[in-house]
PDB file of N, CA and C in Angstrom:
ATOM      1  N   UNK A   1       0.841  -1.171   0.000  1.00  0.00           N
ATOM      2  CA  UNK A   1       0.000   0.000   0.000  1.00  0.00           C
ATOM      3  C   UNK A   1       0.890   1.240   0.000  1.00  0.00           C
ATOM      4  N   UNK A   2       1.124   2.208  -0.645  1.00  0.00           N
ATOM      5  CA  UNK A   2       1.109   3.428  -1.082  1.00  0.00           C
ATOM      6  C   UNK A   2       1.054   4.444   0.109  1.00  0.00           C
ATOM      7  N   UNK A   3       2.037   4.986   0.834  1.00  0.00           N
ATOM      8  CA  UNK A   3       1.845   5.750   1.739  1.00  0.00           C
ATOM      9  C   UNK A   3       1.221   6.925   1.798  1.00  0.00           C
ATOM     10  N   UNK A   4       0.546   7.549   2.851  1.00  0.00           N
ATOM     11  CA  UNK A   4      -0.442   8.775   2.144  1.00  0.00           C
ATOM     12  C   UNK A   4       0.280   9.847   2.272  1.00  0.00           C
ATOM     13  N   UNK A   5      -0.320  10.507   0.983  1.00  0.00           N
ATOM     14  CA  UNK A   5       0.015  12.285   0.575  1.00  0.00           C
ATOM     15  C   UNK A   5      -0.893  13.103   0.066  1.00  0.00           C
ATOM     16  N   UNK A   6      -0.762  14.009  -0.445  1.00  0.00           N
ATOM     17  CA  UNK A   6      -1.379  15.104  -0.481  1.00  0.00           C
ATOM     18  C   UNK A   6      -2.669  14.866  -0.968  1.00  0.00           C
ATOM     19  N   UNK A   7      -2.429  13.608  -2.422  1.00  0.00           N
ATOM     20  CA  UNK A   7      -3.644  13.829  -3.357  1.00  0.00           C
ATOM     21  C   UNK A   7      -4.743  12.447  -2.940  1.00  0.00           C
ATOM     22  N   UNK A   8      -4.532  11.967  -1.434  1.00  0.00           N
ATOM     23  CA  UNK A   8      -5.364  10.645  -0.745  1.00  0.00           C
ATOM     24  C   UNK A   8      -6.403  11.140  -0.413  1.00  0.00           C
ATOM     25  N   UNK A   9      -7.555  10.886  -0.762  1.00  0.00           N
ATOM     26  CA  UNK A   9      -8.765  10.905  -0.421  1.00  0.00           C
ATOM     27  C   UNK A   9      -9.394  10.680   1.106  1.00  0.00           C
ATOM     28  N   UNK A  10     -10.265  10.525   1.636  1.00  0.00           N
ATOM     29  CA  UNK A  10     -10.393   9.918   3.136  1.00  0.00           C
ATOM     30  C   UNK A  10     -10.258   8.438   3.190  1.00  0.00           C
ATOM     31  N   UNK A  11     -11.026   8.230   1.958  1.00  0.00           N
ATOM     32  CA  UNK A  11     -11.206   6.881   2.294  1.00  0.00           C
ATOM     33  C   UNK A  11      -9.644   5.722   2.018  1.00  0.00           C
ATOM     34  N   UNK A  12      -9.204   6.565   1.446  1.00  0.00           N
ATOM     35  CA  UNK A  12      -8.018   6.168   0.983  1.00  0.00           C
ATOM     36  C   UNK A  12      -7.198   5.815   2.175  1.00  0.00           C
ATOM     37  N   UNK A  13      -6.818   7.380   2.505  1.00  0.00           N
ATOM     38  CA  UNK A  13      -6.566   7.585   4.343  1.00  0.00           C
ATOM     39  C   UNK A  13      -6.626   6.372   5.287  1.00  0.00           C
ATOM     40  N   UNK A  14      -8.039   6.627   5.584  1.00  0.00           N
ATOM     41  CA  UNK A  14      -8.502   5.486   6.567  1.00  0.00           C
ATOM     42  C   UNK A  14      -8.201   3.992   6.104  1.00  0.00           C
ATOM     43  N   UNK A  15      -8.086   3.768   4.893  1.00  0.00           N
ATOM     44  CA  UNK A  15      -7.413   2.363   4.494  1.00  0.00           C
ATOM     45  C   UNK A  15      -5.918   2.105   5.134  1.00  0.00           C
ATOM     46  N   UNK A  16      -5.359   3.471   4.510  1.00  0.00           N
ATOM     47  CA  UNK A  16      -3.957   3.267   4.420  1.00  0.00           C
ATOM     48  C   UNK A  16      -3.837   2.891   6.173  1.00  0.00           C
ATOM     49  N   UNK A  17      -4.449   3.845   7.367  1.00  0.00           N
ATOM     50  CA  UNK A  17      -4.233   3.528   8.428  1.00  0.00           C
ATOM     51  C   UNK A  17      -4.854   2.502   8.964  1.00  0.00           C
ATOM     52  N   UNK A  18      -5.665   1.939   9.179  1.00  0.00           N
ATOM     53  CA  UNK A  18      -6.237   0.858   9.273  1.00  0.00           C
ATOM     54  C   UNK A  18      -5.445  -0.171   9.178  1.00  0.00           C
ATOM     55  N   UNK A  19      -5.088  -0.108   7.671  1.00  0.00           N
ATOM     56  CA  UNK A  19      -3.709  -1.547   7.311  1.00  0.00           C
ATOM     57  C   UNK A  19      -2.682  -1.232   8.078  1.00  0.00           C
ATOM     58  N   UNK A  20      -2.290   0.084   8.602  1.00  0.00           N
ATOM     59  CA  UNK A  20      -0.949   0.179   9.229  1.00  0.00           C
ATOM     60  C   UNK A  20      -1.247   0.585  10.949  1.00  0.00           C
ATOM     61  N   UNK A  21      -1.966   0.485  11.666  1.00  0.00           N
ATOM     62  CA  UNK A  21      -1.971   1.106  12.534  1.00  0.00           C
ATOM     63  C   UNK A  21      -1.230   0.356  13.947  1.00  0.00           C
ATOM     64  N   UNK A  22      -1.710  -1.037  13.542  1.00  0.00           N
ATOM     65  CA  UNK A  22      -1.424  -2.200  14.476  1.00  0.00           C
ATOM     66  C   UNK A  22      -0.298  -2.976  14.612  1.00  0.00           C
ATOM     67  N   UNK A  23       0.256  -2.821  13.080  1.00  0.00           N
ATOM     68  CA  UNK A  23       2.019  -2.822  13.281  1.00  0.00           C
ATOM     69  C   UNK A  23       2.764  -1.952  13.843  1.00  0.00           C
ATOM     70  N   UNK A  24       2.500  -0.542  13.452  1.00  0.00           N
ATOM     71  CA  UNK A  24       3.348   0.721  14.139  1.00  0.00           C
ATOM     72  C   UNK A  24       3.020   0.776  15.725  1.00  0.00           C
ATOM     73  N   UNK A  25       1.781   0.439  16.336  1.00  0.00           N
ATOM     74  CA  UNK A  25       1.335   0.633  17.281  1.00  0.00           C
ATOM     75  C   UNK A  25       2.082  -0.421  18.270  1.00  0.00           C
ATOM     76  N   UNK A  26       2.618  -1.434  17.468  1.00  0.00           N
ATOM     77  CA  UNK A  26       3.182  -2.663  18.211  1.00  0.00           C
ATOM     78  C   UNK A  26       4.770  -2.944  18.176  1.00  0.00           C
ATOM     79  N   UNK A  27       5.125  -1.911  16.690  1.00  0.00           N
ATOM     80  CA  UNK A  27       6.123  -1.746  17.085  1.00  0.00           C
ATOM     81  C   UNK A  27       6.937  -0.696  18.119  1.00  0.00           C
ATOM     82  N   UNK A  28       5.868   0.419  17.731  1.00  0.00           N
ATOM     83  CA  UNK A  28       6.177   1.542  19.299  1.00  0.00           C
ATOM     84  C   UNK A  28       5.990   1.046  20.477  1.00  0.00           C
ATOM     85  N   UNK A  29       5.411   0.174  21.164  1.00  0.00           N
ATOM     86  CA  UNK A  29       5.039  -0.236  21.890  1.00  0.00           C
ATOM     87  C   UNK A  29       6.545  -1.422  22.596  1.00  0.00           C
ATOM     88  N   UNK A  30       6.976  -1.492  21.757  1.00  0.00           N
ATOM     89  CA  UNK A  30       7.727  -2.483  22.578  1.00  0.00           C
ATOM     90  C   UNK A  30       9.348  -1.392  22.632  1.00  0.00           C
ATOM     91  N   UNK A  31       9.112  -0.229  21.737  1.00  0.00           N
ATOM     92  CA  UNK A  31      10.127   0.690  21.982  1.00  0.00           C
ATOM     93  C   UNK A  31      10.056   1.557  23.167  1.00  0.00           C
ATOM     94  N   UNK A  32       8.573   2.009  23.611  1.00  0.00           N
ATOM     95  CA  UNK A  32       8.115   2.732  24.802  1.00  0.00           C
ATOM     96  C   UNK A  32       7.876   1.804  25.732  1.00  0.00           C
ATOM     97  N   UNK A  33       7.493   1.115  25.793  1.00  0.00           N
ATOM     98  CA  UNK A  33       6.658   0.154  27.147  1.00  0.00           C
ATOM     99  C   UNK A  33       5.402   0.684  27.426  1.00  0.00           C
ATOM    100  N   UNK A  34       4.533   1.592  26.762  1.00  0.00           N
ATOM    101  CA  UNK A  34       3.417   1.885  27.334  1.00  0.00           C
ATOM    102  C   UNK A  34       2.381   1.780  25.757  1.00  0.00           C
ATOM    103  N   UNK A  35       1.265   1.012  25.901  1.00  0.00           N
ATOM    104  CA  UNK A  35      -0.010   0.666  25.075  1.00  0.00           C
ATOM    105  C   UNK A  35       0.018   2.473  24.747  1.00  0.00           C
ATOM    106  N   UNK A  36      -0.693   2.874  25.233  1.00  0.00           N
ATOM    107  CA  UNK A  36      -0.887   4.522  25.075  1.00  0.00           C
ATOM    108  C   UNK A  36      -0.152   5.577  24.662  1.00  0.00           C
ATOM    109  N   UNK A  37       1.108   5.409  25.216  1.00  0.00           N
ATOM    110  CA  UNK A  37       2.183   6.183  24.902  1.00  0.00           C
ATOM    111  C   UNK A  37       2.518   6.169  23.687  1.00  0.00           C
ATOM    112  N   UNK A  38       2.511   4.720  22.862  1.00  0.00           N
ATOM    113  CA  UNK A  38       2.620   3.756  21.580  1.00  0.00           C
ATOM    114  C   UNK A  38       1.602   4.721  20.341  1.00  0.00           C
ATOM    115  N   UNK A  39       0.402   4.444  21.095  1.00  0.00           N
ATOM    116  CA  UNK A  39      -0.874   5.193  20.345  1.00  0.00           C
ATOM    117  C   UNK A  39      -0.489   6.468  20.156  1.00  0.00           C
ATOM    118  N   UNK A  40       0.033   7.725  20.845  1.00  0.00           N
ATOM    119  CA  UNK A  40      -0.120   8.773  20.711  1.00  0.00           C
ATOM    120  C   UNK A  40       1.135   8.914  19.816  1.00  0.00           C
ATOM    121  N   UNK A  41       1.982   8.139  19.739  1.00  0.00           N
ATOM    122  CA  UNK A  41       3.103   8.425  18.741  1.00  0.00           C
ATOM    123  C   UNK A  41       2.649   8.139  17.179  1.00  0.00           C
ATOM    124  N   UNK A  42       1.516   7.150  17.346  1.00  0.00           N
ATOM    125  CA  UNK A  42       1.368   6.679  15.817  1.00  0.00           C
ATOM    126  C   UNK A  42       0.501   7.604  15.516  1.00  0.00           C
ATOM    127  N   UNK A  43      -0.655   8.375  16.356  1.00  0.00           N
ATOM    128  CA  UNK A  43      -1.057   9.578  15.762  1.00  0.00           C
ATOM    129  C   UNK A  43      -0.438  10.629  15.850  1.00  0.00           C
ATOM    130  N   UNK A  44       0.353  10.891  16.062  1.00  0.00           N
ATOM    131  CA  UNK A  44       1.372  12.324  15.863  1.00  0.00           C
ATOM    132  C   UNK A  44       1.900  12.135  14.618  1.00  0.00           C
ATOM    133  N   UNK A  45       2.474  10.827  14.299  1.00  0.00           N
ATOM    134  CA  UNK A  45       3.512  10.337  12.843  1.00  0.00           C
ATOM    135  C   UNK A  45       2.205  10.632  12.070  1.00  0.00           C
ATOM    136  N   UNK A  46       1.050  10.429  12.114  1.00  0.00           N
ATOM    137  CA  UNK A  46       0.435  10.028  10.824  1.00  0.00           C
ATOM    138  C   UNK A  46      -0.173  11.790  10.533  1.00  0.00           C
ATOM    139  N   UNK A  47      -0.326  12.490  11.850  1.00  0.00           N
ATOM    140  CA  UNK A  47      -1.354  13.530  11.796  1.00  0.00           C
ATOM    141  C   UNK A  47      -0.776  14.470  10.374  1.00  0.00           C
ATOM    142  N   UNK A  48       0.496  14.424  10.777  1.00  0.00           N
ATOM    143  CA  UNK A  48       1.038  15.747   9.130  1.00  0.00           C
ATOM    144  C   UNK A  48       0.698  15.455   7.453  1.00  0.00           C
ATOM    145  N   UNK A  49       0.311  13.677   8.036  1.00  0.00           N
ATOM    146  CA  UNK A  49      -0.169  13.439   6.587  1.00  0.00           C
ATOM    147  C   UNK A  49      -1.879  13.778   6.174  1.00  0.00           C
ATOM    148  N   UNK A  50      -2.188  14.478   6.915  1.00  0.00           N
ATOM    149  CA  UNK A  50      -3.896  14.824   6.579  1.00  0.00           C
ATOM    150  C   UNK A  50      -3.945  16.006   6.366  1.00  0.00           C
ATOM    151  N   UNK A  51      -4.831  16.762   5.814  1.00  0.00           N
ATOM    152  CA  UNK A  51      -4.817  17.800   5.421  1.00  0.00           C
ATOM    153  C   UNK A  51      -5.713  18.778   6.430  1.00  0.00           C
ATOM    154  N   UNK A  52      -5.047  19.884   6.440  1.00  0.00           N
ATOM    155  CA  UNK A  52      -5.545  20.545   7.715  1.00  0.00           C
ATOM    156  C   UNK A  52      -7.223  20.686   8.519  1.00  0.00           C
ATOM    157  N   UNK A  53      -7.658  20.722   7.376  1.00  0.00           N
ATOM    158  CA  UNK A  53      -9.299  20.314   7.217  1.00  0.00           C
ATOM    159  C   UNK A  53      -9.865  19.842   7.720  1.00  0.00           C
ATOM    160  N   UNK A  54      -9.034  18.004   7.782  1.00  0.00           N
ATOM    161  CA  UNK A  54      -9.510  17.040   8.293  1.00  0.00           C
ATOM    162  C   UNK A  54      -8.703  16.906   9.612  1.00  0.00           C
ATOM    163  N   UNK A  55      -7.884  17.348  10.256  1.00  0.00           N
ATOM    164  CA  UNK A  55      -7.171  17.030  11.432  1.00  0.00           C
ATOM    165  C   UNK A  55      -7.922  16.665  12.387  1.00  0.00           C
ATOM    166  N   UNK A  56      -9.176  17.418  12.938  1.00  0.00           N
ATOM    167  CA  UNK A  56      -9.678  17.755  14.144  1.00  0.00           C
ATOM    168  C   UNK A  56     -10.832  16.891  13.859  1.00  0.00           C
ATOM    169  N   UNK A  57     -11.237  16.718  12.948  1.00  0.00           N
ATOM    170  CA  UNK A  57     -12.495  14.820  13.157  1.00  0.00           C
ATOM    171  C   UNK A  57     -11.523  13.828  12.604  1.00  0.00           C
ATOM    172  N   UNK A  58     -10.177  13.811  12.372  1.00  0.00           N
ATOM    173  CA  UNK A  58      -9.513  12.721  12.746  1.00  0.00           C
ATOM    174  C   UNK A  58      -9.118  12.054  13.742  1.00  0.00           C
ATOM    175  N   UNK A  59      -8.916  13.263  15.039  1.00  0.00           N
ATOM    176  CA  UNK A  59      -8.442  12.851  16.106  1.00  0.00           C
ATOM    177  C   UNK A  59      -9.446  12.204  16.556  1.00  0.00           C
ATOM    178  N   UNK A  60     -10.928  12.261  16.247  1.00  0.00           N
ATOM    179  CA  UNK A  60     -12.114  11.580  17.190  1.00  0.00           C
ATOM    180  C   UNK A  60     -12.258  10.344  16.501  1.00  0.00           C
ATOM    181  N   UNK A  61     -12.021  10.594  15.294  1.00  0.00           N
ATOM    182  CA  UNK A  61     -11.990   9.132  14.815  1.00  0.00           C
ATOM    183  C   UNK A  61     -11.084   7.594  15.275  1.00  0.00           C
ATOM    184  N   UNK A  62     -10.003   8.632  15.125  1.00  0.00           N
ATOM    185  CA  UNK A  62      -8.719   7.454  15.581  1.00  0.00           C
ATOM    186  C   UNK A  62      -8.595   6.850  16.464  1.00  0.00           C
TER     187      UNK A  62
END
């Protein structure tokens, strides 16, 4: 899968993270030691890839 940029749609988006969320989340996770701590890193990495628009009903989504 195609990492996201500028010209990704939502749905695109939400694919791309979806397929990736649970690897990064597991690989941060064993770099931090904390479930949560893990999470907030994989949404920080991913947040610059959305477009400003969508930032703020991403975070409720995620």
């Amino acid at each position: 899968m195609d990492p996201p940029g500028r010209g990704m749609n939502e749905r695109e988006f939400d694919a791309f993270y979806s397929g990736s969320v649970g690897r990064l989340t597991g690989q941060l996770y064993a770099m931090t030691g904390g479930f949560a701590e893990s999470q907030d890193v994989v949404q920080e990495g991913v947040r610059p890839c959305l477009g400003a628009a969508d930032r703020a009903g991403w975070e409720w989504r995620a």
